[in-house]
Protein backbone atom coordinates (compact mmCIF):
# COMPACT_ATOMS: atom_id res chain seq x y z
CA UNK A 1 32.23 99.65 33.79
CA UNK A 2 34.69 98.79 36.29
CA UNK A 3 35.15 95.61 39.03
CA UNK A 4 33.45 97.85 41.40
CA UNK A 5 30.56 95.96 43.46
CA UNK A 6 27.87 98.74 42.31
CA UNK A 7 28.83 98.49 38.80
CA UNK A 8 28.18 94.98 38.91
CA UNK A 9 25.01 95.28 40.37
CA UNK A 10 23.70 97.22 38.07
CA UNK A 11 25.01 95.06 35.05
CA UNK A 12 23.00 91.96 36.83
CA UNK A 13 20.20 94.03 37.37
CA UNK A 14 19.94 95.62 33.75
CA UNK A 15 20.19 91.63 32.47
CA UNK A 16 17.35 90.65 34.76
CA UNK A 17 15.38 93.29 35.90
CA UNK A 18 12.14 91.58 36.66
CA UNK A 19 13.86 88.31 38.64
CA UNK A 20 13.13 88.30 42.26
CA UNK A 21 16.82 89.73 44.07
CA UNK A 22 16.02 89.86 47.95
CA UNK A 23 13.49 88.06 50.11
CA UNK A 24 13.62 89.57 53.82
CA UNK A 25 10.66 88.72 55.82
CA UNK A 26 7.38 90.45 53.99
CA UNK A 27 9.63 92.84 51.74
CA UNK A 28 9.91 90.77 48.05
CA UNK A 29 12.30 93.36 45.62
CA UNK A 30 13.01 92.22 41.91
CA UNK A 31 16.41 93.30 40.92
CA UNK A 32 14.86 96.49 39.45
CA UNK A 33 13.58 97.59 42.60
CA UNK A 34 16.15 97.13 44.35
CA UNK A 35 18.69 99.03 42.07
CA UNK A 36 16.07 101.64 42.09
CA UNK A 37 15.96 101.86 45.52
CA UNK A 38 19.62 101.83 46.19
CA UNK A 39 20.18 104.37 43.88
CA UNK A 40 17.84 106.39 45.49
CA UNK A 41 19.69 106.14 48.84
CA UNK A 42 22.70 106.95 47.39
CA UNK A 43 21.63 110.14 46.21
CA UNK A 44 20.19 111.13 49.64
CA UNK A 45 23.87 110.07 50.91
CA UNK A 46 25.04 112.77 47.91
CA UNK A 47 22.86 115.14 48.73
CA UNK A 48 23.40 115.33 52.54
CA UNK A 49 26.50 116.82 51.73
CA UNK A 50 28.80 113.39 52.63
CA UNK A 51 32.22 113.21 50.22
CA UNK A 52 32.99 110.79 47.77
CA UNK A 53 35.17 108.19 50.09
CA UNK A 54 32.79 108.82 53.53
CA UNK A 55 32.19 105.73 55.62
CA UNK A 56 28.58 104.89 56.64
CA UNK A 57 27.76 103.08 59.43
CA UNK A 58 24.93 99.80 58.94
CA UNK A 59 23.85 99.34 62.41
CA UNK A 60 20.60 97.15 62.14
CA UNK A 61 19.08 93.74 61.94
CA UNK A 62 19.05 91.42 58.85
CA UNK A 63 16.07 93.39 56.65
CA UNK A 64 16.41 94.23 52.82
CA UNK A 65 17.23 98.01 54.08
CA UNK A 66 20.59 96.57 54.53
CA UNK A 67 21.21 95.51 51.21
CA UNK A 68 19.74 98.57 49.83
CA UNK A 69 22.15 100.59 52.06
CA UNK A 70 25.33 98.72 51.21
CA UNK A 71 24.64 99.19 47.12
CA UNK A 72 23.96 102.35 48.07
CA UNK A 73 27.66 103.00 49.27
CA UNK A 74 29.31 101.62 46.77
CA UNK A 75 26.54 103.43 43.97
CA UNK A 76 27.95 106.45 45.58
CA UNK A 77 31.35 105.86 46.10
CA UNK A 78 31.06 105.60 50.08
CA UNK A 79 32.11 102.74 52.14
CA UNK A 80 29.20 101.11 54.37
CA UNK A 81 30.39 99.49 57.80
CA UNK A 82 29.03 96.70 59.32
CA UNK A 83 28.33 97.51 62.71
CA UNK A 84 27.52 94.60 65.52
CA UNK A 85 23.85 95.23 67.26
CA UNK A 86 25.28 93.09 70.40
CA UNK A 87 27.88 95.46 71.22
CA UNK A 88 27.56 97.58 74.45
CA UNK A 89 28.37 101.00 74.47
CA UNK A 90 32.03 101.09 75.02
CA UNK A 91 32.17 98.87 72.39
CA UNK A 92 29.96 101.00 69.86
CA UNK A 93 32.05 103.86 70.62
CA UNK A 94 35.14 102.37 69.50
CA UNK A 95 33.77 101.45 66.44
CA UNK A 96 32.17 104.35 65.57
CA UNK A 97 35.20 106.20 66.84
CA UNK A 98 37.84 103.79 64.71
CA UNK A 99 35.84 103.91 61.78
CA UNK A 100 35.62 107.72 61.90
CA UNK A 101 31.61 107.28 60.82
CA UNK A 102 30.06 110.25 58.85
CA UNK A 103 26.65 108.54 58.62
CA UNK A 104 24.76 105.88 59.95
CA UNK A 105 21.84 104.44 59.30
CA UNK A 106 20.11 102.38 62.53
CA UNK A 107 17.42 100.14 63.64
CA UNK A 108 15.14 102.87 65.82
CA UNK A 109 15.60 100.14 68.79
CA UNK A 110 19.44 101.63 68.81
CA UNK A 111 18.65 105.21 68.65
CA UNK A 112 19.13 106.18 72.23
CA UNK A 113 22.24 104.10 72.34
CA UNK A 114 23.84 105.85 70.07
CA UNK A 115 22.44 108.77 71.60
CA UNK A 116 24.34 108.31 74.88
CA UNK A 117 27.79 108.38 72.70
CA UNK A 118 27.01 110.91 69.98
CA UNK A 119 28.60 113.72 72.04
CA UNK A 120 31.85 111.62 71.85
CA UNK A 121 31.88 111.33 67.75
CA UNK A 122 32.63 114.63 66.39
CA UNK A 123 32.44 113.83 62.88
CA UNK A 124 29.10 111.41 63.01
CA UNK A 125 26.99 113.83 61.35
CA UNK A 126 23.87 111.94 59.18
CA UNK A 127 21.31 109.71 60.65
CA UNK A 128 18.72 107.75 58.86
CA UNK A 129 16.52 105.98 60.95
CA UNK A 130 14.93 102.27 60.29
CA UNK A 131 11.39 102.09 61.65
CA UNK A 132 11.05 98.43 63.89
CA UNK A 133 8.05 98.22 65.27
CA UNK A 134 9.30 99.49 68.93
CA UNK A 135 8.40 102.34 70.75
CA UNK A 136 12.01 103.80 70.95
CA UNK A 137 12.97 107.49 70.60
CA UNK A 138 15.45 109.52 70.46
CA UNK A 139 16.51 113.15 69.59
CA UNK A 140 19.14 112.21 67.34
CA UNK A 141 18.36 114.77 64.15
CA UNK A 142 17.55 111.32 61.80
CA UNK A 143 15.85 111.47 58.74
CA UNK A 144 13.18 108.70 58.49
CA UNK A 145 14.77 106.33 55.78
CA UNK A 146 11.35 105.77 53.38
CA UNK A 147 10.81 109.66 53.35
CA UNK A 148 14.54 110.09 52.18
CA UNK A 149 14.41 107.70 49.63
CA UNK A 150 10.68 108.93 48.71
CA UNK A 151 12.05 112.52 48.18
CA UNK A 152 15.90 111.41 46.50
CA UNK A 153 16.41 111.20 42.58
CA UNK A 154 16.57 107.58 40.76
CA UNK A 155 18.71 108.72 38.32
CA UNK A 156 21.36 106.65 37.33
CA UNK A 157 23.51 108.82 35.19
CA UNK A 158 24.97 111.06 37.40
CA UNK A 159 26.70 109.30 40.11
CA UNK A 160 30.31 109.60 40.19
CA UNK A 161 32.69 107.61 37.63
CA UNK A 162 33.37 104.28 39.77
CA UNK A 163 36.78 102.27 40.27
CA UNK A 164 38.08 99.16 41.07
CA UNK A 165 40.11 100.87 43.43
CA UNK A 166 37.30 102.15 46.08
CA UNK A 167 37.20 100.43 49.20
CA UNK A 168 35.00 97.03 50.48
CA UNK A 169 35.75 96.79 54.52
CA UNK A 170 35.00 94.53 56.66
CA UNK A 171 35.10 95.11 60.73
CA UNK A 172 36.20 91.67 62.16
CA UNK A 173 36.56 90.96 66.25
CA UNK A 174 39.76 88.72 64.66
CA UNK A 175 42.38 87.64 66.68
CA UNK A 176 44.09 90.36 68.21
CA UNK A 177 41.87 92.67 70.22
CA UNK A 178 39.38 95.43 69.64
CA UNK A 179 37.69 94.84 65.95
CA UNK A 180 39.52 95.78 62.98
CA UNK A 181 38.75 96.99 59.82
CA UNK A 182 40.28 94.74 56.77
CA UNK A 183 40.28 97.00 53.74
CA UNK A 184 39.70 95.37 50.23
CA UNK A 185 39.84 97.10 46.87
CA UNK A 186 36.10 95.85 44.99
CA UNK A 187 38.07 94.34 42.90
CA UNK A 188 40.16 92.09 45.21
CA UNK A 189 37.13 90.91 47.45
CA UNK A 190 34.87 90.38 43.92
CA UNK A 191 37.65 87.77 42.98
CA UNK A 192 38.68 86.44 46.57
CA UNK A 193 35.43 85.80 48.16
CA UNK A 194 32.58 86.85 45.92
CA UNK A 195 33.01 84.15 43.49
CA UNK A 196 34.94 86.53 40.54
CA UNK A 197 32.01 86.77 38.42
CA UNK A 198 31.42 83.01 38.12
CA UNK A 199 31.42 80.84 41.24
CA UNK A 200 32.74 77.32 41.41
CA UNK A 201 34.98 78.15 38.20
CA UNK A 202 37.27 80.37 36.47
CA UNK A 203 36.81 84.43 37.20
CA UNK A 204 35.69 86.35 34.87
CA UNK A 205 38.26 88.65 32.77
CA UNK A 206 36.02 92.17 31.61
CA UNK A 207 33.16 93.33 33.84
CA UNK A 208 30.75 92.88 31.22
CA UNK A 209 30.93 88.79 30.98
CA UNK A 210 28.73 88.66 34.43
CA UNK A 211 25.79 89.18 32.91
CA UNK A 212 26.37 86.56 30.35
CA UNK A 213 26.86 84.14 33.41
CA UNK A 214 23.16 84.58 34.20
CA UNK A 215 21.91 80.88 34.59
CA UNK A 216 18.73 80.61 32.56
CA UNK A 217 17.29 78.94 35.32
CA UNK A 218 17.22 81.27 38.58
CA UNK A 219 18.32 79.22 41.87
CA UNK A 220 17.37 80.49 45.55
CA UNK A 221 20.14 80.85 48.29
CA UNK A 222 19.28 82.38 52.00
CA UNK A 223 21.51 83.75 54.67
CA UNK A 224 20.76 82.41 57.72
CA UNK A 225 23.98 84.74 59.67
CA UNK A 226 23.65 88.24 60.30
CA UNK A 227 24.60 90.61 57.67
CA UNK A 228 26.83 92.09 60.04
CA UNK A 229 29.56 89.57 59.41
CA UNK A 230 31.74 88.34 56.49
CA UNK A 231 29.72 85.10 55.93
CA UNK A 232 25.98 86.61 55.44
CA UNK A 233 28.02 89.70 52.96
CA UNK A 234 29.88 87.30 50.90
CA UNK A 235 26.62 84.73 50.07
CA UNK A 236 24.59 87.69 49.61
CA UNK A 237 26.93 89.06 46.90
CA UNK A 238 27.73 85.25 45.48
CA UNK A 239 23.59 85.29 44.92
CA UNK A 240 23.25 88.51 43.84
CA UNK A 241 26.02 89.02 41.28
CA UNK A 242 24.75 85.28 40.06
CA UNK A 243 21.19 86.64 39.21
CA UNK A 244 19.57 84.07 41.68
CA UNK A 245 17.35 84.97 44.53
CA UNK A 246 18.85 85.82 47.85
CA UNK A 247 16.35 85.07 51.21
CA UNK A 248 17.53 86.96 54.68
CA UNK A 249 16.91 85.48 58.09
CA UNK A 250 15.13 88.68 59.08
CA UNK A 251 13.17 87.47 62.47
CA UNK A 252 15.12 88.29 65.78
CA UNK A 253 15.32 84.92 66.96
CA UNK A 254 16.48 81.93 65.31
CA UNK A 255 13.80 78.99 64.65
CA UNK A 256 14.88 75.57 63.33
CA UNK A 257 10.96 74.89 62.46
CA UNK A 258 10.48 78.67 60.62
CA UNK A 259 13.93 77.79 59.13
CA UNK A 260 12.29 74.46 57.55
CA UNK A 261 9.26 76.66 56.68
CA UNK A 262 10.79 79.42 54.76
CA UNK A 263 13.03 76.75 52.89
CA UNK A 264 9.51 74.57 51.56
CA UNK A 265 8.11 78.02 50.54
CA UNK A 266 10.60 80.27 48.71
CA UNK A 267 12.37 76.85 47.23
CA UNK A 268 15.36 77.75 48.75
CA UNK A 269 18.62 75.32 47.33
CA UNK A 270 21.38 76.54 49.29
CA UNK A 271 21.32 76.90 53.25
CA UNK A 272 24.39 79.42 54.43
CA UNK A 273 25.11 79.04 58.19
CA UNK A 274 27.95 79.63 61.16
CA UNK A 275 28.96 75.94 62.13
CA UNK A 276 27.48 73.93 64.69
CA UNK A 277 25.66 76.66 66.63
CA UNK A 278 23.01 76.86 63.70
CA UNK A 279 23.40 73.52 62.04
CA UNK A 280 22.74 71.50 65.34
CA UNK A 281 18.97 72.78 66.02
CA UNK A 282 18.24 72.63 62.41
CA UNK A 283 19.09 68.66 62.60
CA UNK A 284 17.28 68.32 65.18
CA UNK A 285 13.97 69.32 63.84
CA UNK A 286 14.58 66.99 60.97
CA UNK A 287 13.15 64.37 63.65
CA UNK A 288 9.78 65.89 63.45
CA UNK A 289 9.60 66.90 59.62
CA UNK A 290 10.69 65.58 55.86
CA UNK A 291 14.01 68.33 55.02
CA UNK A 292 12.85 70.78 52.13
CA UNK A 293 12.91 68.80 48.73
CA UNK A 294 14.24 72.03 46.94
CA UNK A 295 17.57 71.78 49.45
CA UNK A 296 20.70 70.70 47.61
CA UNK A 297 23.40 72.09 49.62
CA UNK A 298 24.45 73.10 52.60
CA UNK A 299 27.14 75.24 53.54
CA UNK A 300 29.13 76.59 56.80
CA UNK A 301 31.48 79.18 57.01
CA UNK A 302 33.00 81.29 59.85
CA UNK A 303 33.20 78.02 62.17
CA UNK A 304 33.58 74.47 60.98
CA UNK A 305 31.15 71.90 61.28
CA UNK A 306 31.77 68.88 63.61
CA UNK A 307 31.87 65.54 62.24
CA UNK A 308 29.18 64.16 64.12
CA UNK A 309 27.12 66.79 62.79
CA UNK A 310 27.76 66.51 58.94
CA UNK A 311 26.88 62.67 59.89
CA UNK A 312 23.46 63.66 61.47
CA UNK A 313 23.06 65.97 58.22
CA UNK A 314 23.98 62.96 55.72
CA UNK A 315 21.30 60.54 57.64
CA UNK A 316 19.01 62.62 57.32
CA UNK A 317 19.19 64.48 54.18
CA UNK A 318 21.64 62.12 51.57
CA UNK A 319 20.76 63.89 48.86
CA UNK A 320 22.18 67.30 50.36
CA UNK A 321 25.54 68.53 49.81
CA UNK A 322 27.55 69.02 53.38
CA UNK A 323 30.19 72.18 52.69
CA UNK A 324 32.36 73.68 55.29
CA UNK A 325 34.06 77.01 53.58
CA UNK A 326 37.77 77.77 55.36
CA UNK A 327 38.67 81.47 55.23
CA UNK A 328 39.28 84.79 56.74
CA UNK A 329 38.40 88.42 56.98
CA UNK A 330 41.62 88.78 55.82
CA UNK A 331 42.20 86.23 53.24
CA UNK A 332 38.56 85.62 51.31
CA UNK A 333 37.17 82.32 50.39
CA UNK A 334 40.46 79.30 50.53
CA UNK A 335 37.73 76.58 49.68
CA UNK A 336 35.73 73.46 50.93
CA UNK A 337 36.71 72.21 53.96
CA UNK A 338 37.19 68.25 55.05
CA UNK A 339 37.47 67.66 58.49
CA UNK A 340 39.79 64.71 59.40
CA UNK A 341 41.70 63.66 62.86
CA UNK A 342 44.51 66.58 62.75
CA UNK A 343 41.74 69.28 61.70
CA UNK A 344 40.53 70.95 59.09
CA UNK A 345 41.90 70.20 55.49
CA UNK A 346 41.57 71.59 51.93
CA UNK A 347 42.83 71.67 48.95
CA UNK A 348 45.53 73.35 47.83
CA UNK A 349 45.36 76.19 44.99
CA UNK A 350 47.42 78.87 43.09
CA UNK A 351 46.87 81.37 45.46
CA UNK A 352 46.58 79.74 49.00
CA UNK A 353 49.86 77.82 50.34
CA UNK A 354 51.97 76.97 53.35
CA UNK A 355 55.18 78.94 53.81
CA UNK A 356 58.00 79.24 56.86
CA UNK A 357 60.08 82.09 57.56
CA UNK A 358 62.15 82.47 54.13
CA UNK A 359 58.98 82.53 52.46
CA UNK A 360 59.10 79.67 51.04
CA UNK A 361 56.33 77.07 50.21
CA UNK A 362 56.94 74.14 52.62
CA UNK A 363 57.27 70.50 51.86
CA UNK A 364 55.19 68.11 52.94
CA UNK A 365 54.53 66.96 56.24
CA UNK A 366 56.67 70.67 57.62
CA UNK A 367 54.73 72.95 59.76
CA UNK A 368 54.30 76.80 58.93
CA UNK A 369 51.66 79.33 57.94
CA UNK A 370 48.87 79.42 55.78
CA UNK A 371 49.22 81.94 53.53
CA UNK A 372 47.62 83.17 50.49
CA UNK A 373 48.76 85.68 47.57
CA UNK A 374 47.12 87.50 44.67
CA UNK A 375 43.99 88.89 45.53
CA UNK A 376 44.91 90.61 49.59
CA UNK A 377 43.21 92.78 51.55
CA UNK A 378 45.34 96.65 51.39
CA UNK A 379 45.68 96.21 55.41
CA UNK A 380 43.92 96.87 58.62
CA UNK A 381 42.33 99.92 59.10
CA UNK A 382 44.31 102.97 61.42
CA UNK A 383 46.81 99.98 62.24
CA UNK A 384 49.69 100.22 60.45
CA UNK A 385 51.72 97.84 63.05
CA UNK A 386 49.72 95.29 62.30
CA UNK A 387 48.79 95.70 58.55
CA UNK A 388 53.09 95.24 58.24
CA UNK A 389 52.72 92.32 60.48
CA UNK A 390 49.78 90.16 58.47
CA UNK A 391 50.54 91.68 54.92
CA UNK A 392 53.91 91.50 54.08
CA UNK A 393 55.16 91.84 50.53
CA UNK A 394 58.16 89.93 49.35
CA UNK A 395 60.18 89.85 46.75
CA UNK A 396 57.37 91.30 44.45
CA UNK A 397 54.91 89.31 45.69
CA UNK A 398 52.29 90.31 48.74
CA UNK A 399 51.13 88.06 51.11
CA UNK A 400 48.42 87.49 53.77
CA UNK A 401 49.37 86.05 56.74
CA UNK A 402 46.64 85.40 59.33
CA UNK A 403 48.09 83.00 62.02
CA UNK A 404 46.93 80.41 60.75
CA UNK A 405 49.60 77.11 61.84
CA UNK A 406 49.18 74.83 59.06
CA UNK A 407 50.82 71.68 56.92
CA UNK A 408 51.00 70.44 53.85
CA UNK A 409 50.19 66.67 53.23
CA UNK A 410 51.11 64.22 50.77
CA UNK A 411 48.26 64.76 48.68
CA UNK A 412 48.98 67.99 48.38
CA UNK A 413 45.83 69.08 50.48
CA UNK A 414 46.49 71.17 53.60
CA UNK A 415 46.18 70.75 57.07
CA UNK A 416 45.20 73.60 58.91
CA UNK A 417 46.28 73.15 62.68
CA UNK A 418 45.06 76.31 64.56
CA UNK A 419 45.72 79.99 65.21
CA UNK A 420 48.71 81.05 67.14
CA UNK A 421 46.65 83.03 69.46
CA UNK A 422 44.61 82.53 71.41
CA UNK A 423 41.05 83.37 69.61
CA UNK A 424 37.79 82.17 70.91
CA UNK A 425 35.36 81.30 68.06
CA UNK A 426 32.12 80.38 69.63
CA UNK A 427 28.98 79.89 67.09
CA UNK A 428 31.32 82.13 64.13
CA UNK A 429 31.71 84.86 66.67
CA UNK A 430 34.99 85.45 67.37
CA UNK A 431 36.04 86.59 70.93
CA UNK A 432 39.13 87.77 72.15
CA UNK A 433 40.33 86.67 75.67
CA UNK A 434 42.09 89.57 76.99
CA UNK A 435 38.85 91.74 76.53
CA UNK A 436 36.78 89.40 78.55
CA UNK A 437 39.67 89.30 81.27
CA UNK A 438 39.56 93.11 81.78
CA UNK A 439 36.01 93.28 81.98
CA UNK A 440 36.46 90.11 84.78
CA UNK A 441 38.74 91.97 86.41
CA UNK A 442 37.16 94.90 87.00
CA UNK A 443 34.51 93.12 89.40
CA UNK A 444 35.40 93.21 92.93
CA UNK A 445 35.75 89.85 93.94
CA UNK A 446 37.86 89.64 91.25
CA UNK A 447 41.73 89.15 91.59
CA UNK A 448 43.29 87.74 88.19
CA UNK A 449 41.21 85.99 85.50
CA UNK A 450 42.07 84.00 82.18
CA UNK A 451 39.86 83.04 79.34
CA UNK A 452 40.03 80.40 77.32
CA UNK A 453 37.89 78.22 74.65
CA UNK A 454 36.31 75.05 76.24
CA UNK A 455 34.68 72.58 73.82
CA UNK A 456 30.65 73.34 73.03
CA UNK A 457 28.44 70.42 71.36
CA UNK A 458 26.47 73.37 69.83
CA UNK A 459 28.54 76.84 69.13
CA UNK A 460 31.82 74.82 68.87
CA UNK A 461 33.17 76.58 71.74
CA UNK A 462 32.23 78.12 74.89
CA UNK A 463 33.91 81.31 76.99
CA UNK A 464 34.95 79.70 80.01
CA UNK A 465 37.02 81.66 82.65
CA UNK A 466 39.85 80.53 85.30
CA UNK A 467 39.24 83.15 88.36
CA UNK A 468 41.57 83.82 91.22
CA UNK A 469 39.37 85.25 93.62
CA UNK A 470 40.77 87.99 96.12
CA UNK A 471 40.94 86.69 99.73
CA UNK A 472 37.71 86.30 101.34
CA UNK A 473 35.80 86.90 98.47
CA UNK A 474 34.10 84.80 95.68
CA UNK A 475 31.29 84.87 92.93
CA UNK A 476 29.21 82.59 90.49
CA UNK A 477 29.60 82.63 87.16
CA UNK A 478 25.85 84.00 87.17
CA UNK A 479 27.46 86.89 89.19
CA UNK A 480 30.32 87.44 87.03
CA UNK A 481 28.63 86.92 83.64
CA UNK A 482 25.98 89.94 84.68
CA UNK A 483 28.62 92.10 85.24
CA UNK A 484 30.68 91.48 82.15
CA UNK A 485 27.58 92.38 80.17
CA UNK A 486 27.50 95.75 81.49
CA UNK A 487 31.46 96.17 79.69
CA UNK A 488 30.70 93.68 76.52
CA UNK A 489 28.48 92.15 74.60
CA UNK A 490 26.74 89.13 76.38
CA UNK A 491 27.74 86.78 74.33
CA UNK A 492 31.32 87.17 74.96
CA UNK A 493 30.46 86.65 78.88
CA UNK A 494 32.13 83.26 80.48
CA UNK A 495 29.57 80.37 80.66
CA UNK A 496 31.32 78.29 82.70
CA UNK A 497 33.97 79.23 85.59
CA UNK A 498 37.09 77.80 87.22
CA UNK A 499 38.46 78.99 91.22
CA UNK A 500 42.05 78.69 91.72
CA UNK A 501 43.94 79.65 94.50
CA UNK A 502 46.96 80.89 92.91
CA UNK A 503 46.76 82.08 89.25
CA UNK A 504 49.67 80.30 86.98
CA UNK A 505 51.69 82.94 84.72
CA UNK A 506 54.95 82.81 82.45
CA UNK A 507 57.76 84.04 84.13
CA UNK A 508 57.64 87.19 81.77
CA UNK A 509 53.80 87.81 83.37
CA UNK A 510 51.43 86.83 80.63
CA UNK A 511 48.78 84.12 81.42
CA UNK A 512 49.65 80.53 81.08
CA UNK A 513 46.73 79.61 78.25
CA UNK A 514 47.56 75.94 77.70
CA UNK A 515 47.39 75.12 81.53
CA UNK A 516 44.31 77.50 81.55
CA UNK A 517 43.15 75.62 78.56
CA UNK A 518 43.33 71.92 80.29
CA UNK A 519 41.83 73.25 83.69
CA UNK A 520 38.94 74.41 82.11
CA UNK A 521 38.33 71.81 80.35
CA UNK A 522 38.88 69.32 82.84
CA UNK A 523 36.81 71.17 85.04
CA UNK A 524 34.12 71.12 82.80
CA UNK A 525 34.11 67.80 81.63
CA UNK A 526 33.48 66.58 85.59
C-alpha cells in the first residue's frame, strides 16, 4: 500500500466495512458499498479504453455519485476534475479545454451545454451521464452511469499498482485570472490538508496505521459547500479516511431550517461551511428553533467568519466549537483561525512561516509573505510562468508562495494582512476583477469599468463595479449584471454600481484599485 488516496480508502473500508461512509440526500452507502461501487466505476473508466494518468471531468451537483467518481479516479489511476456547474459556456470551455478532459461524467441538466462546446474539445471522448430528475437531452454518445457500473467488474485485484506519486488537482478561480489547476502528489495533499492519517495530531508514518486510527466510536461530519471546491473535498476525505460518517448538502438550494433538520436526524457533530454567506442564515434560524444537541463544532473555511457572527454563534450555541480554517488551494490546511483588529491570525508551525525576499523567516512585527514548506503542491497546471512564480525552491528547500502579505507577532502567532492582488472572495467564491471588467466592457454603454470587493454582511464581500459610461449613454446595474451573465457565471456579476465621469488609472494604464476600492465603498455605504 502506498499514500495514494484510493489505497487509503480501501484500508478504511476493509477495517469498517459495515459503518455508514456517505449520506447524500436518500442514497445511505456503508463503506463497503461504496468501495464496491467505486471500484466498479473505475473499471468502466479501464475498460472504455482511457490511460492510466487520463483526467476526468466531475461536472455535477453534491450527490454520492461524486464521491464514487472521485475514488474511482484515483482506484484507477486517473485524475477526477472538479468542474464548476455555475460556469457559462466560455467558461466551461476553458476548463475543459485547460484540463485536456478525456471523460466526464455530468448531471443530465448539463448535457446540452456541453453539447454546444463538444465540437471544440478534440480529445473529450467518454460521457457518463447522471440521471436528475429533468427532462434534459442531449445527443452526446453517454453511457447512463447505473448501467455502467451494473455491467463493470468489482474486482479489486487487478487495478493497476498505485503510487504516492499520482496526481490530486484541484481547479481554483485563485487570484490571477482564468482557474488554475494546483497539482498535488496523494501524498502531499493526504498530509497538508487531509489530516495525514490522524487529524488534530501527529501524521501517520506507514499507510497501514490509518486503520488503527479508527475511533471506536463513529462521529458524523456534513459538507454543507459544493464538492466542487477545496473545502467540501478536503472534509469529505478528513471524514472518510477517519472512518466517521460523511453527510452531503445534496438539495439545490440552501435551507437554514432543512440544515437544522438534517443535523437533529443523522446526529451530525461537525458543521463544514464557506464563511458568513452560510453561517449568517443558519444563525438566524436559531431564533425559531433549539441548535442540534449532537453539534459540537463548527467550522469555516474558504472565507473567514466575521466577528459579529462567531458572537451570534457563541449566544446561541456555547457549547459549540467556533473554527475558522486559513488556507489555500495552493498551500493545504495552515490551521485555526482567530480573527482580531489587523485580521486574521494563527498560529505558527514547522511548516507555515513569514519570509521577505532573502528567504528568510522574518522577525516580529516585519511585514512579508506567508509561506509554507514541506508538503507543496508540484505547480499550476499548463502554467509554467506562474508555477516558478508561487513555488520557488531555495537552497534545497521548496516553497509556496501565495500572496499572501502577512506578519509575525510577538507571540509568535501570525498576522495575515491580505493578498497582493486584487481577489474578490465573496461567500468562498473567489472572483477575479479583470474577468468581470471585460465582460463589462463589452456592453455598449460601456466605456471603462473596474471591479472591486465592497464589504457584504452576508458573503463577506460583494462585486461592485466603478463604470465610465460612454457619452450619452448609461445603464443600471440590473442592465449590466444581465449582460455579464451571458459571458460569466452570475455570481461573479456586479451587485452594486458606481458612474464616474472620468475613469482614474496609473500613469502606466492599469486601474487605480485603492481609489476604486474607497469609491465603491463610499458609494455604497450612502
Amino acid at each position: 500500500m502506498a499514500f495514494q488516496l484510493a489505497d487509503l480508502f480501501e484500508l478504511v473500508a476493509d477495517a469498517a466495512p459495515d459503518r455508514v461512509a456517505l449520506v447524500a440526500g436518500e442514497r445511505r452507502l456503508t463503506y463497503a458499498e461504496l468501495d464496491n461501487r467505486s471500484t466498479r466505476f473505475a473499471h468502466h473508466l479501464l475498460k472504455s479504453g482511457l490511460p492510466i494518468g487520463a483526467w476526468v471531468g466531475i461536472y455535477a451537483y453534491n450527490r454520492a455519485e461524486w464521491m464514487e467518481a472521485m475514488i474511482g479516479c484515483y482506484k484507477a489511476r486517473m485524475v477526477p476534475i472538479n468542474i464548476n456547474y455555475r460556469y457559462v459556456a466560455e467558461e466551461l470551455k476553458y476548463v475543459f479545454d485547460n484540463a485536456d478532459l478525456a471523460a466526464v461524467v455530468y448531471e443530465a441538466e448539463f448535457g446540452p451545454l456541453i453539447e454546444s462546446i463538444r465540437g471544440e474539445l478534440p480529445k473529450l471522448t467518454t460521457f457518463l451521464r447522471l440521471e436528475d430528475g429533468t427532462a434534459a437531452t442531449d445527443n452526446l454518445p453517454a453511457v447512463d452511469y447505473e448501467t455502467a457500473l451494473a455491467e463493470a467488474s468489482d474486482d479489486r485485484t487487478d487495478f493497476p499498482q498505485r503510487c504516492p506519486e499520482d496526481l490530486y488537482v484541484l481547479y481554483t478561480g485563485g487570484t490571477t485570472g482564468m482557474p488554475k489547476g494546483v497539482m498535488w502528489r496523494h501524498d502531499g495533499i493526504f498530509f497538508a490538508a487531509m489530516g495525514g492519517g490522524n487529524y488534530g495530531g501527529p501524521g501517520i508514518n506507514e499507510p497501514e496505521e490509518i486503520a488503527d486510527k479508527i475511533a471506536a466510536t463513529q462521529s458524523c461530519s456534513m459538507a454543507l459547500a459544493p464538492l466542487m471546491h477545496g473545502n467540501a473535498q478536503w472534509t469529505s476525505w478528513v471524514t472518510l479516511l477517519g472512518g466517521n460518517k460523511l453527510v452531503l448538502w445534496s438539495s439545490r438550494k440552501f435551507d437554514p431550517e432543512l440544515v437544522w433538520d438534517l443535523c437533529d436526524s443523522e446526529g451530525i457533530n461537525t458543521i463544514s461551511l464557506v464563511g458568513d454567506a452560510m453561517a449568517r442564515p443558519l444563525v438566524d434560524q436559531l431564533a425559531h428553533r433549539e441548535p442540534p444537541a449532537s453539534l459540537f463544532a463548527l467550522v469555516s473555511g474558504g472565507a473567514i467568519l466575521s466577528p459579529s457572527i462567531k458572537a451570534q454563534i457563541n449566544e446561541r450555541m456555547p457549547n459549540v466549537m467556533v473554527l475558522d480554517s486559513f488556507g489555500a488551494s495552493e498551500t493545504g490546511s495552515n490551521g485555526a483561525v482567530d480573527i482580531t483588529a489587523k485580521g486574521p491570525r494563527f498560529r505558527m508551525n514547522e511548516w507555515t512561516t513569514v519570509i521577505d525576499d532573502a528567504f528568510e523567516q522574518c522577525t516580529p512585527g516585519v511585514v512579508g509573505m506567508l509561506a509554507r514548506r514541506g508538503h507543496v503542491p508540484l505547480g499550476y497546471w499548463k502554467d509554467e510562468s506562474k508555477s516558478a512564480a508561487t513555488f520557488i525552491e531555495h537552497n534545497g528547500v521548496r516553497w509556496a508562495i501565495p500572496g499572501d502579505k502577512a506578519v509575525i507577532e510577538d507571540d509568535g502567532t501570525i498576522t495575515v494582512l491580505g493578498r497582493g492582488s486584487q481577489c474578490i472572495n465573496s461567500g468562498g467564491e473567489k472572483i477575479f476583477p479583470e474577468e468581470v471588467e471585460a465582460a463589462l466592457k463589452s456592453h455598449p454603454a460601456v466605456f471603462d469599468a473596474t471591479v472591486v470587493g465592497v464589504s457584504d454582511p452576508r458573503w463577506g464581500e460583494h462585486v461592485s463595479a466603478v463604470v465610465q459610461f460612454r457619452v450619452g449613454a448609461v445603464a443600471s446595474v440590473e442592465e449590466l449584471a444581465a449582460h455579464c451573465r451571458e459571458h460569466i457565471a452570475g455570481y461573479k456579476a456586479p451587485k452594486t454600481l458606481t458612474a464616474v465621469d472620468l475613469m482614474v488609472r496609473s500613469p502606466s494604464g492599469k486601474p487605480d484599485y485603492r481609489w476604486a476600492k474607497e469609491l465603491a465603498a463610499s458609494h455604497h455605504a450612502q
